[in-house]
PDB file of N, CA and C in Angstrom:
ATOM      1  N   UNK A   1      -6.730 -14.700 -14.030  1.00  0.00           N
ATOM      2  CA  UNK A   1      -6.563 -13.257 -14.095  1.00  0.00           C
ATOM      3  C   UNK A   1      -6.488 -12.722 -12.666  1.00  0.00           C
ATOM      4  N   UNK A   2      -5.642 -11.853 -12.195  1.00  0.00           N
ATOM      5  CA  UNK A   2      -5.467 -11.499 -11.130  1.00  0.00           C
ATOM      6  C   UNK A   2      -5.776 -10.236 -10.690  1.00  0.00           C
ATOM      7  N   UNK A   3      -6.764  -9.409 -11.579  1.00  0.00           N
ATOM      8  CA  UNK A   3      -7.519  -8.473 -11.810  1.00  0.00           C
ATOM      9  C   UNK A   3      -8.922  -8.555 -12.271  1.00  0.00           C
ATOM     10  N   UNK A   4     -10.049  -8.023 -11.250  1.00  0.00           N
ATOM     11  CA  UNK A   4     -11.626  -8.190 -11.534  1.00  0.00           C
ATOM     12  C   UNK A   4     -12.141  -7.121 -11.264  1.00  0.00           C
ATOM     13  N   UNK A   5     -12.863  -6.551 -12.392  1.00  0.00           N
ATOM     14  CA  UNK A   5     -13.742  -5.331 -11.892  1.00  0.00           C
ATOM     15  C   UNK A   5     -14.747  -5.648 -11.297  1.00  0.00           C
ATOM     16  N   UNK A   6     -14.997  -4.135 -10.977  1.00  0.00           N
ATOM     17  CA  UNK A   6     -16.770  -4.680 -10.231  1.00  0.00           C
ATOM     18  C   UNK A   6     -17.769  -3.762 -10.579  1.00  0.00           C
ATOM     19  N   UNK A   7     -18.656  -4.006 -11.163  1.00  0.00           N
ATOM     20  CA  UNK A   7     -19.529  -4.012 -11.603  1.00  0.00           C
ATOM     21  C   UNK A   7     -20.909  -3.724 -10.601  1.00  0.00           C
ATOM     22  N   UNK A   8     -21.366  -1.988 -10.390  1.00  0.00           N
ATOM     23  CA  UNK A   8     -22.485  -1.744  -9.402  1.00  0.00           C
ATOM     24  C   UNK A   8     -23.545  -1.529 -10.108  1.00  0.00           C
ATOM     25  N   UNK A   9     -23.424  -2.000 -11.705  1.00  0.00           N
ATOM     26  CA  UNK A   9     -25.072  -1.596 -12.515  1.00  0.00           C
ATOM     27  C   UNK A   9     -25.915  -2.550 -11.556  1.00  0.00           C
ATOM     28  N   UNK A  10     -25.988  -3.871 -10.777  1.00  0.00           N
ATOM     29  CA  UNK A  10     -26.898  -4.922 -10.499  1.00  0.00           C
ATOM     30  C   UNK A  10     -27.639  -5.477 -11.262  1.00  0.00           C
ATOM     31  N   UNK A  11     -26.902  -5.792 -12.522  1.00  0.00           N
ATOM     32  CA  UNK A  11     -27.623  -6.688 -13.302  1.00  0.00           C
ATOM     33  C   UNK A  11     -26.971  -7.546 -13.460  1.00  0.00           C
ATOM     34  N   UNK A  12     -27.576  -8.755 -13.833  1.00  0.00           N
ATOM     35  CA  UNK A  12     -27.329 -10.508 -13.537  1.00  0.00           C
ATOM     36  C   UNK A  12     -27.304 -11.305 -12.376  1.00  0.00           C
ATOM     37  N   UNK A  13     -26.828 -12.045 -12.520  1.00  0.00           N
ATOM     38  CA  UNK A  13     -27.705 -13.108 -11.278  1.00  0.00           C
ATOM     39  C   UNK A  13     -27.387 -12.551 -10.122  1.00  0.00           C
ATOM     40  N   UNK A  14     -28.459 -12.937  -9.498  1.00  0.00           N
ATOM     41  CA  UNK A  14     -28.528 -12.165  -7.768  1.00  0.00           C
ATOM     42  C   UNK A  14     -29.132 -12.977  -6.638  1.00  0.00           C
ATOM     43  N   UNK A  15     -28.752 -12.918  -5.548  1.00  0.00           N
ATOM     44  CA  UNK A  15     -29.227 -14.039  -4.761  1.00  0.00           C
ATOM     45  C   UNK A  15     -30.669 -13.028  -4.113  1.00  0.00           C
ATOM     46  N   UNK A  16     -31.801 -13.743  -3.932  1.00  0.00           N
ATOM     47  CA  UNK A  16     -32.752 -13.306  -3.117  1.00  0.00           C
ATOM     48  C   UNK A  16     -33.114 -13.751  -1.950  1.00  0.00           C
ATOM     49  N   UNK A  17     -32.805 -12.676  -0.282  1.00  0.00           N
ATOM     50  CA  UNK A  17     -32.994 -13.286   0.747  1.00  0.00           C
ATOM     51  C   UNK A  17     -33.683 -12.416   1.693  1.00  0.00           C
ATOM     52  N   UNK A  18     -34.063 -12.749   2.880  1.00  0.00           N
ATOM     53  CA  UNK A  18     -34.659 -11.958   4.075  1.00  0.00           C
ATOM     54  C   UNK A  18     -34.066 -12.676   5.437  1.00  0.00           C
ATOM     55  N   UNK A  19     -33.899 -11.239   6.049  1.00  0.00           N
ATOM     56  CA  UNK A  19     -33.499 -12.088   7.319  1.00  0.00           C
ATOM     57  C   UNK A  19     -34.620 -13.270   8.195  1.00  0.00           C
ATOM     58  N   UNK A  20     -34.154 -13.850   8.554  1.00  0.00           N
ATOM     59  CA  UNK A  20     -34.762 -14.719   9.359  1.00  0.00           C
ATOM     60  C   UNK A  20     -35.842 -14.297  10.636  1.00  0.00           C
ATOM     61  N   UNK A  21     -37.122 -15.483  10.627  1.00  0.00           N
ATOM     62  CA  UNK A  21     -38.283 -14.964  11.333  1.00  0.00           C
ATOM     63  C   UNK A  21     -37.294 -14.190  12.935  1.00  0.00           C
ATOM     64  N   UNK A  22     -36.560 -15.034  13.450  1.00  0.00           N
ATOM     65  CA  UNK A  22     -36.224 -14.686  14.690  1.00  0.00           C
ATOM     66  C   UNK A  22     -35.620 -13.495  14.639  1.00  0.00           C
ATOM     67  N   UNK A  23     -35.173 -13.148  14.221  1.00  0.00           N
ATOM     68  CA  UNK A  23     -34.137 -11.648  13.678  1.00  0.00           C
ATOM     69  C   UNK A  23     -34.973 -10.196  13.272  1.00  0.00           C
ATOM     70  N   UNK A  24     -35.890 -11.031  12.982  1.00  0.00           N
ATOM     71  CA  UNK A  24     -37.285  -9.820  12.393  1.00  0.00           C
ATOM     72  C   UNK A  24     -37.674  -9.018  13.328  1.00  0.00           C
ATOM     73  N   UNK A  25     -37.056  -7.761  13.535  1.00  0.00           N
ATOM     74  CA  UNK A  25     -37.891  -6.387  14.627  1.00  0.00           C
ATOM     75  C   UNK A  25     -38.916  -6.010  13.445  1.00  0.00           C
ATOM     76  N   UNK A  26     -38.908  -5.547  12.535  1.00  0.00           N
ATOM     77  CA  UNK A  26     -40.121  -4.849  12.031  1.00  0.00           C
ATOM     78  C   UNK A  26     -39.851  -4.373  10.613  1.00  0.00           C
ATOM     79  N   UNK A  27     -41.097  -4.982   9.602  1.00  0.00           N
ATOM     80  CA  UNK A  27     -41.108  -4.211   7.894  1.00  0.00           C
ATOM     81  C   UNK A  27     -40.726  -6.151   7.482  1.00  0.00           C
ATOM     82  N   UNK A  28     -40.595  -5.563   5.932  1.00  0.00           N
ATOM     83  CA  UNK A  28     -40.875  -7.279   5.431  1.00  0.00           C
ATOM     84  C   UNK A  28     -39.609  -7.024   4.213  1.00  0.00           C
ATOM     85  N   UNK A  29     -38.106  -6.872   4.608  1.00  0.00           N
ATOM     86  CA  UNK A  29     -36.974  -6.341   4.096  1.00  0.00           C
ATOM     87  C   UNK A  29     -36.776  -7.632   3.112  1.00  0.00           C
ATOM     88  N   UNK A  30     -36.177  -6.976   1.837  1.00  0.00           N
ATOM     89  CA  UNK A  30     -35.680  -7.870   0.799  1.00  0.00           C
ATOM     90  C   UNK A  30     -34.298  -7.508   0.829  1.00  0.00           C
ATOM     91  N   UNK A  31     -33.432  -8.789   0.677  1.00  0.00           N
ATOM     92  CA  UNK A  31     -31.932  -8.499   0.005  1.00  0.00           C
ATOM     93  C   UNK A  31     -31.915  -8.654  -0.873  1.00  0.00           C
ATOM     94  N   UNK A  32     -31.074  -8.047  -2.162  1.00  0.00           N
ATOM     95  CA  UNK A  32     -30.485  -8.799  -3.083  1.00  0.00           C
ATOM     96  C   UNK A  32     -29.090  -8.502  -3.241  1.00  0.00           C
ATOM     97  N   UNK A  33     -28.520  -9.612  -3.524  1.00  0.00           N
ATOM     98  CA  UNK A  33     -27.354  -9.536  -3.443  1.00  0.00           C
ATOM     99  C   UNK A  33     -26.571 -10.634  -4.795  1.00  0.00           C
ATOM    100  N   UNK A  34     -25.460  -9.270  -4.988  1.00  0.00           N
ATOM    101  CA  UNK A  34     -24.728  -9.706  -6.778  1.00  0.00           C
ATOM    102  C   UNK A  34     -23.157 -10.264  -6.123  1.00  0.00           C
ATOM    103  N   UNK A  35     -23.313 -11.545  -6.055  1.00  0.00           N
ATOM    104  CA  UNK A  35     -21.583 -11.929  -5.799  1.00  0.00           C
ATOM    105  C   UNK A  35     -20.537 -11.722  -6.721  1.00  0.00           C
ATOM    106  N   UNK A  36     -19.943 -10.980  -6.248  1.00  0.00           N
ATOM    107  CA  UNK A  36     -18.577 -10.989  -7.536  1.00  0.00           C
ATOM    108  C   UNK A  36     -17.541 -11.824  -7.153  1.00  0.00           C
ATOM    109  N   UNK A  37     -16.995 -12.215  -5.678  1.00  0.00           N
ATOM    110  CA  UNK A  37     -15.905 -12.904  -5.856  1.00  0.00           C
ATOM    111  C   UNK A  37     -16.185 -13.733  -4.399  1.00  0.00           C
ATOM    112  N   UNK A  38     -16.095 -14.928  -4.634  1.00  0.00           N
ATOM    113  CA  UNK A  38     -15.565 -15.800  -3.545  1.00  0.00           C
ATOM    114  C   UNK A  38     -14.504 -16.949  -3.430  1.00  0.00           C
ATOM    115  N   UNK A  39     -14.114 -16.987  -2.304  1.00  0.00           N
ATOM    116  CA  UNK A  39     -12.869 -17.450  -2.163  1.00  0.00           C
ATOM    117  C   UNK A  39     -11.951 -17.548  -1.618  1.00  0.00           C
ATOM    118  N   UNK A  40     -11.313 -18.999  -0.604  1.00  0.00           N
ATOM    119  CA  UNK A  40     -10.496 -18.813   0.178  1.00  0.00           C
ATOM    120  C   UNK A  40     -10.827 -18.063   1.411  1.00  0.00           C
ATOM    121  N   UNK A  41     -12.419 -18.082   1.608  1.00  0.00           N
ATOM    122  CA  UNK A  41     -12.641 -17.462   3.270  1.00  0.00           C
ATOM    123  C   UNK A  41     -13.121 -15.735   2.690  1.00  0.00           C
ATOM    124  N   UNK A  42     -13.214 -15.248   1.260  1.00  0.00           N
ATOM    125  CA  UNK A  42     -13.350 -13.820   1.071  1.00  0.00           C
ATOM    126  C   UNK A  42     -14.366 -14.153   0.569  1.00  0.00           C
ATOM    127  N   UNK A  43     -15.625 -12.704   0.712  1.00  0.00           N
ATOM    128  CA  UNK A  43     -16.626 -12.564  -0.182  1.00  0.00           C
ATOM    129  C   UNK A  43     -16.635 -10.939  -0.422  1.00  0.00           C
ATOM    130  N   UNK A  44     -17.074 -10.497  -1.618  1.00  0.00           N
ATOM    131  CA  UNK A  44     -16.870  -9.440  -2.320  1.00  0.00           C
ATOM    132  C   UNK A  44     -18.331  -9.493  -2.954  1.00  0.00           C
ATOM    133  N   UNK A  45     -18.823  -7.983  -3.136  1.00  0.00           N
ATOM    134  CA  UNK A  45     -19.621  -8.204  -3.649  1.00  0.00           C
ATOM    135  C   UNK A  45     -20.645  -6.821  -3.388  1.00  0.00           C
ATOM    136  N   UNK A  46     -22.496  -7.031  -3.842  1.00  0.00           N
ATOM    137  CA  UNK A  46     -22.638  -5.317  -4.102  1.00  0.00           C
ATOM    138  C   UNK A  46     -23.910  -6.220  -3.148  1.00  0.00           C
ATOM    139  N   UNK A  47     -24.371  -5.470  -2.380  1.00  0.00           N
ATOM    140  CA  UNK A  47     -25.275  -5.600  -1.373  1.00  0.00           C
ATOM    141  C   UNK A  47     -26.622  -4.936  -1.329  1.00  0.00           C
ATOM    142  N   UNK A  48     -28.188  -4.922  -1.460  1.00  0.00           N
ATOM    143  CA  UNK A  48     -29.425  -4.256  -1.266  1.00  0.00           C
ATOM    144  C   UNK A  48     -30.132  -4.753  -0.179  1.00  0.00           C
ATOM    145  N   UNK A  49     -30.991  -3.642   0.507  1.00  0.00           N
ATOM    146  CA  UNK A  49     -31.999  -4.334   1.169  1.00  0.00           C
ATOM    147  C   UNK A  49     -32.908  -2.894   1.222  1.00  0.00           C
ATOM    148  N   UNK A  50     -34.503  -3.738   1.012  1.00  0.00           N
ATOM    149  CA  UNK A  50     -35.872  -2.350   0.677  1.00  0.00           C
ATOM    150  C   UNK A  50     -35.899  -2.323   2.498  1.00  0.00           C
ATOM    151  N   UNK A  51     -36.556  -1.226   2.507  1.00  0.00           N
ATOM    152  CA  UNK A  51     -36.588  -1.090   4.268  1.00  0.00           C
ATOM    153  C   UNK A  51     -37.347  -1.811   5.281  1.00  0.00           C
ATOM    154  N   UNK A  52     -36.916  -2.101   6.541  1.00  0.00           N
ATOM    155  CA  UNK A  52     -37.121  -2.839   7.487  1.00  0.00           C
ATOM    156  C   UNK A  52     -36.026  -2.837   8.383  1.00  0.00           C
ATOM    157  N   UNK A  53     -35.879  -3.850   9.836  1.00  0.00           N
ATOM    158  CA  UNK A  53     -35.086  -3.483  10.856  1.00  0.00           C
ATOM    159  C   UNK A  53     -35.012  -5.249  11.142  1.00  0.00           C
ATOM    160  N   UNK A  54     -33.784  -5.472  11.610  1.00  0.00           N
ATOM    161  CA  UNK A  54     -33.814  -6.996  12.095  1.00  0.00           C
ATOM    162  C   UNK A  54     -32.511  -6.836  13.095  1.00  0.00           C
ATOM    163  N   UNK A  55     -32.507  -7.883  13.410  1.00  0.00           N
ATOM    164  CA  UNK A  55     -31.163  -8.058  14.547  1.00  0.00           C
ATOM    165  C   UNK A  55     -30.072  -8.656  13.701  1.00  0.00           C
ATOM    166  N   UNK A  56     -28.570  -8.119  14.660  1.00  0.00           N
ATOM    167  CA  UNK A  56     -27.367  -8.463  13.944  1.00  0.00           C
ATOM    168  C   UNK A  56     -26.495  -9.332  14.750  1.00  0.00           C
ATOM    169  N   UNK A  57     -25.926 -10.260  14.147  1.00  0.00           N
ATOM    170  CA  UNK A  57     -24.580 -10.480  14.956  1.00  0.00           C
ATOM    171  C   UNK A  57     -23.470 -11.335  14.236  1.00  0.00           C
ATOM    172  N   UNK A  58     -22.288 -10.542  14.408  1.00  0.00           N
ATOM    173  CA  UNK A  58     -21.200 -10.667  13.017  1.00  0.00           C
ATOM    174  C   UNK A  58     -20.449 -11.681  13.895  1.00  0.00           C
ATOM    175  N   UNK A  59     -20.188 -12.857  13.127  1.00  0.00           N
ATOM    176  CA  UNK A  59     -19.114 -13.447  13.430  1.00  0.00           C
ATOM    177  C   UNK A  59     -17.565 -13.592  12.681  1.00  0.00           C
ATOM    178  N   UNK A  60     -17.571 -12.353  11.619  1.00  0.00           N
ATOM    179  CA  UNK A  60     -17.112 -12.031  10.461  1.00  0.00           C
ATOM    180  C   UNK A  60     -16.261 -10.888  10.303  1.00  0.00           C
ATOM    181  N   UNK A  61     -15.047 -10.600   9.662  1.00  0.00           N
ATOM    182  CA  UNK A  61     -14.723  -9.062   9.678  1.00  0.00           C
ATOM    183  C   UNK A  61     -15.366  -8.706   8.797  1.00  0.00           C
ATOM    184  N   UNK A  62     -15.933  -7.540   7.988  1.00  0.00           N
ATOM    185  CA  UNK A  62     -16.722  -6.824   7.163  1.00  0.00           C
ATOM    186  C   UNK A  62     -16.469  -5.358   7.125  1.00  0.00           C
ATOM    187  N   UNK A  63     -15.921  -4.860   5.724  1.00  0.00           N
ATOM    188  CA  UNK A  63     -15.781  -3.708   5.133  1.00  0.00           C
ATOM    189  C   UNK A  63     -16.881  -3.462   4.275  1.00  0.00           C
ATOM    190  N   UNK A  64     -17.333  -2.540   4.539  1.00  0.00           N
ATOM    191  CA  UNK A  64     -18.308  -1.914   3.306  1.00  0.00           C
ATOM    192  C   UNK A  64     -18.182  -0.397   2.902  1.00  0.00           C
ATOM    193  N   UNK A  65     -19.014   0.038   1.919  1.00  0.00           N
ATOM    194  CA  UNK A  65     -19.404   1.220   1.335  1.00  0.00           C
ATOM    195  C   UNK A  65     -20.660   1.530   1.130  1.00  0.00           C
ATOM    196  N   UNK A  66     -21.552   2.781   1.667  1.00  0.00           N
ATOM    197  CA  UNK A  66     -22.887   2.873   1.129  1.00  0.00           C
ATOM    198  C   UNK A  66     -22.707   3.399   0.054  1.00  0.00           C
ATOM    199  N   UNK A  67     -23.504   2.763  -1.007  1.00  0.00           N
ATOM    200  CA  UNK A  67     -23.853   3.394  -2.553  1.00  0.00           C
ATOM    201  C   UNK A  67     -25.135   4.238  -2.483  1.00  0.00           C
ATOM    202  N   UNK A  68     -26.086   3.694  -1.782  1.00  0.00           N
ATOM    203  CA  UNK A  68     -26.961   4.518  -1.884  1.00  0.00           C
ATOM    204  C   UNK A  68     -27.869   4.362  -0.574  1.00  0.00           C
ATOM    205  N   UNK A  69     -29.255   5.206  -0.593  1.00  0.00           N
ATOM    206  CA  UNK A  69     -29.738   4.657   0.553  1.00  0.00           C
ATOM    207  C   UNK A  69     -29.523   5.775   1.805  1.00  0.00           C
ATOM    208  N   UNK A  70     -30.463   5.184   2.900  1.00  0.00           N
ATOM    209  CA  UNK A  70     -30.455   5.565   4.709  1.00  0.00           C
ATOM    210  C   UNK A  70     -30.214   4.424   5.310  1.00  0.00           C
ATOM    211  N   UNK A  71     -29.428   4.095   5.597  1.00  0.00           N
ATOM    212  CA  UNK A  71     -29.869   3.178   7.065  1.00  0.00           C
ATOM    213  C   UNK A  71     -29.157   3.626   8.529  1.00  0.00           C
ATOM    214  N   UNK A  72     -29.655   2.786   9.618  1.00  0.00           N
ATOM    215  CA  UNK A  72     -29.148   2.833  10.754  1.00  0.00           C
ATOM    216  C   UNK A  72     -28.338   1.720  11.216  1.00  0.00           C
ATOM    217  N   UNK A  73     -27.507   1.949  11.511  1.00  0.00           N
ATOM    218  CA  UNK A  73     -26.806   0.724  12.430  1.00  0.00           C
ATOM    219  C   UNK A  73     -26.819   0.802  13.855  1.00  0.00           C
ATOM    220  N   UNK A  74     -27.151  -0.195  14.932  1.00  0.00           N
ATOM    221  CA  UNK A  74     -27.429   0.335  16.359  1.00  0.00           C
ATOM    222  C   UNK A  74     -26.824  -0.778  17.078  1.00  0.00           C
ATOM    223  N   UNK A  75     -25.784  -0.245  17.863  1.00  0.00           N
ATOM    224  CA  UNK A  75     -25.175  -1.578  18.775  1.00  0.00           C
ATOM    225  C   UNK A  75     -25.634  -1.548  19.628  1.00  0.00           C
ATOM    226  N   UNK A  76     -25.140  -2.719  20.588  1.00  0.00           N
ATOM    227  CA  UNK A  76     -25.849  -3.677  21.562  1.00  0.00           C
ATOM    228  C   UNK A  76     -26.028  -2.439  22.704  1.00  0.00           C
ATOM    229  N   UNK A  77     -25.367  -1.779  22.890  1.00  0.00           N
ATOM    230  CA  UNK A  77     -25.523  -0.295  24.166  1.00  0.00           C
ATOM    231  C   UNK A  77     -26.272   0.650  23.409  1.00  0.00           C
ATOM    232  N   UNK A  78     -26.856   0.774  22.440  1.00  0.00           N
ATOM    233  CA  UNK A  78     -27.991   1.596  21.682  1.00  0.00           C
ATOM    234  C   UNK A  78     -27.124   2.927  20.983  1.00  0.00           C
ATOM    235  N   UNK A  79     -25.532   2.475  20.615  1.00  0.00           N
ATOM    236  CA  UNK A  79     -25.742   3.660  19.624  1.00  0.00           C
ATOM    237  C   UNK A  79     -25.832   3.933  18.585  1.00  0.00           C
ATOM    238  N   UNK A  80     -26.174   4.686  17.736  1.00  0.00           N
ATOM    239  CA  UNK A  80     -26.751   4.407  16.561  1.00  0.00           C
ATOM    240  C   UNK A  80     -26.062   5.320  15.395  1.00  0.00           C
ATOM    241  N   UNK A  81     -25.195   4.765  14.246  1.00  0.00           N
ATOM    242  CA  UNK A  81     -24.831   5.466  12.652  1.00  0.00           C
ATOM    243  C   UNK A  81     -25.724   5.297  12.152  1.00  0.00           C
ATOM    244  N   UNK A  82     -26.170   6.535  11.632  1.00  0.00           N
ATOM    245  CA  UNK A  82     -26.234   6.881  10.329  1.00  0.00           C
ATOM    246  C   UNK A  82     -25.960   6.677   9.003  1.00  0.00           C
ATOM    247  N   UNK A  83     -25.926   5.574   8.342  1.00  0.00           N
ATOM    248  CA  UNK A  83     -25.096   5.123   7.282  1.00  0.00           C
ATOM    249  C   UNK A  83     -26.025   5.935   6.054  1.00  0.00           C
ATOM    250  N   UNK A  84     -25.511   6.952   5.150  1.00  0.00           N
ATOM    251  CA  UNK A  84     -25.017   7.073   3.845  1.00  0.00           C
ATOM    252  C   UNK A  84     -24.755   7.089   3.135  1.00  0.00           C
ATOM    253  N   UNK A  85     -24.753   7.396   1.927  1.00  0.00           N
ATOM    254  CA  UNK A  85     -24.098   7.286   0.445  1.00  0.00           C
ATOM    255  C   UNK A  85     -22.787   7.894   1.077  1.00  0.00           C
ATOM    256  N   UNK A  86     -21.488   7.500   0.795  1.00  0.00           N
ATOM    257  CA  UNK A  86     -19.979   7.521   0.902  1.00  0.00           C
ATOM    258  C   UNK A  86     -19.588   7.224   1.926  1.00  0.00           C
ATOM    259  N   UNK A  87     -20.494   6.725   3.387  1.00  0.00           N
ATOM    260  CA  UNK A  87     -20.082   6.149   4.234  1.00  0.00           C
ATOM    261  C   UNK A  87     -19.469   4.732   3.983  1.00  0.00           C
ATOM    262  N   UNK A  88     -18.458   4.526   4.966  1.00  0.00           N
ATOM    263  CA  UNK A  88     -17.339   3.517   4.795  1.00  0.00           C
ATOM    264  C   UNK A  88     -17.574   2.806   6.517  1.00  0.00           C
ATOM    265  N   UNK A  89     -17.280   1.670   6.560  1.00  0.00           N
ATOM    266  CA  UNK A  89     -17.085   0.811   7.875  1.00  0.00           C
ATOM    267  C   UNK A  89     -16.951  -0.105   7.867  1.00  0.00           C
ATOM    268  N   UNK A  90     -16.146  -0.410   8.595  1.00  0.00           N
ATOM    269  CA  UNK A  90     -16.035  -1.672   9.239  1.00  0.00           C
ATOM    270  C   UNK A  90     -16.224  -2.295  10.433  1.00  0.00           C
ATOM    271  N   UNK A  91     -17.223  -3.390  10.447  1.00  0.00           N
ATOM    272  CA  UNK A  91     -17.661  -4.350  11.136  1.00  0.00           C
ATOM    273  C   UNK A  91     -16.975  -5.466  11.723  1.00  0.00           C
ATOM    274  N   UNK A  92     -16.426  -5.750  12.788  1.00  0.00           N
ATOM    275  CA  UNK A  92     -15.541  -6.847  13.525  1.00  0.00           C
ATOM    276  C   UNK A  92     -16.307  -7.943  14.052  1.00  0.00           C
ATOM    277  N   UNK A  93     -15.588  -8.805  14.044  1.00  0.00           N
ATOM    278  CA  UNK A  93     -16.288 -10.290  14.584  1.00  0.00           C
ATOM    279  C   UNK A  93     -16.750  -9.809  15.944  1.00  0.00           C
ATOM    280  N   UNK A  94     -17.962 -10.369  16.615  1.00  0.00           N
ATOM    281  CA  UNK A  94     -18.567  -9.555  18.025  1.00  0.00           C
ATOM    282  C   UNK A  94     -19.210  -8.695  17.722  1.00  0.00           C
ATOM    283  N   UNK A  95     -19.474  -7.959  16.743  1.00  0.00           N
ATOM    284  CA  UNK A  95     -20.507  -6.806  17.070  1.00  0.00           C
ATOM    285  C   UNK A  95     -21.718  -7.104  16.501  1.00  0.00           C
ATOM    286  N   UNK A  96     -22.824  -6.767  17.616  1.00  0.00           N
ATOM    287  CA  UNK A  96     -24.370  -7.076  17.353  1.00  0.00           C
ATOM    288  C   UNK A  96     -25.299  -6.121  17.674  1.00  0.00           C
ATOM    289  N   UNK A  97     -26.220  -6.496  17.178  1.00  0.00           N
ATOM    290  CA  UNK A  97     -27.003  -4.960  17.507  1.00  0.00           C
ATOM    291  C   UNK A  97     -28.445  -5.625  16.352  1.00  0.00           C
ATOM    292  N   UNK A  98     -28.768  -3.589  15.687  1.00  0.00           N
ATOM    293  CA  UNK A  98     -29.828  -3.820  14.913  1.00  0.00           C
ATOM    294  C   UNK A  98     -29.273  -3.033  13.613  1.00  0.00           C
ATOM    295  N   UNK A  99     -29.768  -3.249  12.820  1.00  0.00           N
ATOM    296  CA  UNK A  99     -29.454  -2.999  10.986  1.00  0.00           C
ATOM    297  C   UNK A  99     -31.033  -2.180  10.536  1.00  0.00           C
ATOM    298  N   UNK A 100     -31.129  -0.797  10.606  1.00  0.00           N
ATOM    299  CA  UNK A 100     -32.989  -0.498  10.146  1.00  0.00           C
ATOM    300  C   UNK A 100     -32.369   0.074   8.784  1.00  0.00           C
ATOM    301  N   UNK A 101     -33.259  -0.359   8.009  1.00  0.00           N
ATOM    302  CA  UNK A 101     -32.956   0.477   6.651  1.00  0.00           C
ATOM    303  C   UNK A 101     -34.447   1.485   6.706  1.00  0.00           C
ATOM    304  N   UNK A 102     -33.950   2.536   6.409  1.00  0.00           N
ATOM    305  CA  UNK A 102     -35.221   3.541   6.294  1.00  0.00           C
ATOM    306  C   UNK A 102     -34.879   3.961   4.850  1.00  0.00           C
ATOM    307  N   UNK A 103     -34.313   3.938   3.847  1.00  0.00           N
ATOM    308  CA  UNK A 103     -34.656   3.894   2.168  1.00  0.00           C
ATOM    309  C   UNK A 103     -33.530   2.692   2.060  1.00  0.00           C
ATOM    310  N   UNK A 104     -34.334   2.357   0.928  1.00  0.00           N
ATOM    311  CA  UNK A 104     -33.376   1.264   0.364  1.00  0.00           C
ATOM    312  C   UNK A 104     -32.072   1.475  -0.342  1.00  0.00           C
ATOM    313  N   UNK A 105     -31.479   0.538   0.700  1.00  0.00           N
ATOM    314  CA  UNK A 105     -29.754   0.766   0.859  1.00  0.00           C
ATOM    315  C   UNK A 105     -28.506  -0.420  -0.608  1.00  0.00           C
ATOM    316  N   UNK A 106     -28.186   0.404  -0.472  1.00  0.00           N
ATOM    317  CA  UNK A 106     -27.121  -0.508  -1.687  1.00  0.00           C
ATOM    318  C   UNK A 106     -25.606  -0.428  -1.320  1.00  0.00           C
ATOM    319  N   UNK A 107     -24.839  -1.251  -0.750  1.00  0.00           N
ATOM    320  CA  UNK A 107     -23.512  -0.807   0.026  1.00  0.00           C
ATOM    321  C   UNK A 107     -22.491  -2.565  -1.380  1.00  0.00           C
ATOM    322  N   UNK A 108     -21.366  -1.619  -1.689  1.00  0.00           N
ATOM    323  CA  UNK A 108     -20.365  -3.036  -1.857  1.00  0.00           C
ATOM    324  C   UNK A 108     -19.647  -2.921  -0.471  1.00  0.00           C
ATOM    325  N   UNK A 109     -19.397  -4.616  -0.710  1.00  0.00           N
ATOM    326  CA  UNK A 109     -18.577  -5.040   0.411  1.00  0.00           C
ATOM    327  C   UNK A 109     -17.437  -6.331   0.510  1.00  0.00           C
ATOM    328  N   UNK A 110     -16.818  -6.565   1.431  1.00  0.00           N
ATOM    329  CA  UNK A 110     -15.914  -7.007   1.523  1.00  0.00           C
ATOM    330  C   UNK A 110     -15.687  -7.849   2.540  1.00  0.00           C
ATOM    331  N   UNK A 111     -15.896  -9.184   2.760  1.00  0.00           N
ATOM    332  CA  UNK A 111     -16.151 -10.401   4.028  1.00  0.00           C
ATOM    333  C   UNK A 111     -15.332 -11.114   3.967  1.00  0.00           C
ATOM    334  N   UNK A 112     -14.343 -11.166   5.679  1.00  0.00           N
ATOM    335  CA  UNK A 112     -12.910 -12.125   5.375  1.00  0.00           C
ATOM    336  C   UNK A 112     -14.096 -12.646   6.755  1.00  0.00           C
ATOM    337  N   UNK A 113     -13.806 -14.259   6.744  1.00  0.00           N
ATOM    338  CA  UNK A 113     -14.273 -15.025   7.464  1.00  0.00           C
ATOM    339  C   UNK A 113     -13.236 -15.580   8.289  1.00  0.00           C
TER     340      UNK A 113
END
């Protein structure tokens, strides 16, 4: 089928993760995360994390959407979005920084490797 919906209720299987000790600035953040499509170098899919702050660094292109939620995004020269419910972005291979969620965030997204 060359057509897949997607599905943001977050129910059924979900991967459960946290960033890594080294990455950890501060709070004890959960992901969960609902894969809908992988393949051929793409990942698709609906994204959570409860609040906390860790370090970033994309080696990845990345489109997303906030569904719900606050967070901050802060690059490596300290500036800092605001991310939102209807905020949209994209993330390029090279950019690093910090990720703080201050309410728990729910974004789908979109990962070409």
């Amino acid at each position: 089928m060359s057509v897949l919906a997607v599905n943001v209720d977050k129910t059924g299987p979900a991967e459960i993760d946290h960033p890594a000790a080294e990455k950890l600035v501060s709070g004890d953040p959960v992901f969960t995360t609902w894969n809908i499509e992988e393949r051929d170098g793409l990942f698709a899919g609906i994204w959570q994390s409860t609040p906390g702050k860790w370090h970033v660094q994309y080696d990845e292109w990345e489109y997303f959407s906030i569904l719900e939620g606050h967070s901050i995004l802060t690059d490596a020269g300290g500036v800092e979005t605001h991310l939102k419910a209807g905020d949209r972005m994209i993330l390029r291979p090279g950019f690093s920084g910090t990720w703080e969620v201050l309410e728990t965030t729910v974004k789908d997204y979109v990962i070409r490797l």
